[in-house]
Protein backbone atom coordinates (compact mmCIF):
# COMPACT_ATOMS: atom_id res chain seq x y z
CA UNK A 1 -4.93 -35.93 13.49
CA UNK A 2 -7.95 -35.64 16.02
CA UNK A 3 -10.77 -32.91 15.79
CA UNK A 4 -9.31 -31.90 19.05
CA UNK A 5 -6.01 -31.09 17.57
CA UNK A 6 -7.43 -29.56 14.48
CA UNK A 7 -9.61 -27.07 16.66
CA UNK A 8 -6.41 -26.15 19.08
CA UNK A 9 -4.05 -25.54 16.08
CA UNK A 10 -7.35 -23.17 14.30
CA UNK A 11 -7.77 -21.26 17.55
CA UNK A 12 -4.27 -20.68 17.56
CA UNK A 13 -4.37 -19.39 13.79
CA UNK A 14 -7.25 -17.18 14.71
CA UNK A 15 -5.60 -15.65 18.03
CA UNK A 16 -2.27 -14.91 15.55
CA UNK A 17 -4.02 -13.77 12.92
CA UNK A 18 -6.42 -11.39 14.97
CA UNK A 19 -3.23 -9.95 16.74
CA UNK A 20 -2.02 -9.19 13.32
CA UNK A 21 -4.58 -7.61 12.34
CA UNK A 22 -4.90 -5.25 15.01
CA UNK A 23 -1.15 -4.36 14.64
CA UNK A 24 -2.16 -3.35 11.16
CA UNK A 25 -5.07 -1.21 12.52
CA UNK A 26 -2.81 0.50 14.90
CA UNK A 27 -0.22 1.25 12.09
CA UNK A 28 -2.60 2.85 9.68
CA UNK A 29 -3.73 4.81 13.51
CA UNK A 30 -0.55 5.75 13.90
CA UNK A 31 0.39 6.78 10.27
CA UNK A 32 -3.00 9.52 10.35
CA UNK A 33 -1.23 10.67 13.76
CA UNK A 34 1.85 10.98 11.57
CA UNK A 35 4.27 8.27 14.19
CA UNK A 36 5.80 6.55 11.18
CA UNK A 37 8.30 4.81 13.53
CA UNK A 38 5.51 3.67 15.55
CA UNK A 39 3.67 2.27 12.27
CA UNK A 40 6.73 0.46 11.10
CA UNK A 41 6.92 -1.35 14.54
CA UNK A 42 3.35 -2.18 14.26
CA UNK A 43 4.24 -3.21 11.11
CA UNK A 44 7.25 -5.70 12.14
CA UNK A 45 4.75 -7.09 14.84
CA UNK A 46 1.98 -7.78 12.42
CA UNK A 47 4.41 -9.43 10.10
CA UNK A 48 5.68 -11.82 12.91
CA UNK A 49 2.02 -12.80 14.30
CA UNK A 50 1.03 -13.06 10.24
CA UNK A 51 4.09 -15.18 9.74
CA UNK A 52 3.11 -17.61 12.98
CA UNK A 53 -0.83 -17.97 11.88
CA UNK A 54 0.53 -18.95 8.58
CA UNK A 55 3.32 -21.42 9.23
CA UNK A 56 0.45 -23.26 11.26
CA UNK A 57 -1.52 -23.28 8.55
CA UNK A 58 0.80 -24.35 6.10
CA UNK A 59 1.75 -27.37 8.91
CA UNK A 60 -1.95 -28.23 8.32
CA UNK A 61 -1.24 -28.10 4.47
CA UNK A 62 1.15 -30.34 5.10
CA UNK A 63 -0.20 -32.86 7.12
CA UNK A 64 -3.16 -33.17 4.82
CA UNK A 65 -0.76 -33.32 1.97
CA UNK A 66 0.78 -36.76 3.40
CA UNK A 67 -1.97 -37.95 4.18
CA UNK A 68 -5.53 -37.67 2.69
CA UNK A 69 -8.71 -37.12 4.74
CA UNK A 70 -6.56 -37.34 8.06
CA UNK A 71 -6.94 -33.29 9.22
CA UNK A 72 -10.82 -33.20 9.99
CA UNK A 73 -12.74 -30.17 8.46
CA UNK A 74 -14.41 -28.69 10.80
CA UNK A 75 -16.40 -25.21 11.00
CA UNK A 76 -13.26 -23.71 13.27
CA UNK A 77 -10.88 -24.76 10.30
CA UNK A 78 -12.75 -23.01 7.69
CA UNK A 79 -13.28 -19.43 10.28
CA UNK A 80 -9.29 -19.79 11.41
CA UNK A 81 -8.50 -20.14 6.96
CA UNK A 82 -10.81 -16.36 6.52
CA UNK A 83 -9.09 -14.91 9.42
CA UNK A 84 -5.80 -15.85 7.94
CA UNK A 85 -6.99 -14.06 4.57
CA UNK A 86 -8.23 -11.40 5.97
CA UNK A 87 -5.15 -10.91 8.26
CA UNK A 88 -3.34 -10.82 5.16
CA UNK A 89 -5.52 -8.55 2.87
CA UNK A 90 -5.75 -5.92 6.20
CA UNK A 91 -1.81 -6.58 6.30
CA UNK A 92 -1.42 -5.24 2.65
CA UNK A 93 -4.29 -2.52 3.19
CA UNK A 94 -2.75 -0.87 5.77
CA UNK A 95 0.44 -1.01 4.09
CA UNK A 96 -1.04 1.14 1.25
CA UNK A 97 -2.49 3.46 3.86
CA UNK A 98 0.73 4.48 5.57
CA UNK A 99 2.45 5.13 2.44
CA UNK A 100 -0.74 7.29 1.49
CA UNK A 101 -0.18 8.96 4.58
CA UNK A 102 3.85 9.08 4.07
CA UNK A 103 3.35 10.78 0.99
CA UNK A 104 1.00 13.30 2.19
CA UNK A 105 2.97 14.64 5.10
């Protein structure tokens, strides 16, 4: 696999998992404005951007898996992996938020 590659398929992890992230933002948003509907929606959107960034980092996985030393590590790899995780954690956190907010209505 080329640098080249490996720097198209992190930018694409980073665009995926920044869009999920901001559909979690705009769930927890909605939840204060009490929209639960609209929060779930954000929800199923953030799940289906999370679920992209991650199936193209698990292709990664894989690719390195078969083959030792042939995915590149660059600096884009590592930022695209912590977006990921913190897609993920803000994913979970807003989660927690909306029910919060659920419960309190």
């Amino acid at each position: 696999m080329t640098t080249e590659e490996v720097y198209e398929k992190a930018c694409e992890i980073i665009a995926f998992a920044g869009d999920s992230k901001s559909y979690s933002m705009e769930a927890i948003q909605n939840a204060e404005e009490g929209d639960f509907a609209a929060a779930e929606e954000c929800f199923q959107s953030a799940d289906k951007a999370l679920q992209t960034a991650h199936n193209l980092h698990t292709d990664l996985l894989v690719v390195e898996a078969r083959d030792l030393g042939c995915v590149p590590v660059n600096m884009m790899l590592i930022h695209a992996s912590n977006h990921l995780t913190a897609a993920e954690l803000t994913r979970d956190f807003a989660e927690r938020l909306v029910t919060v907010y659920k419960t309190r209505s």
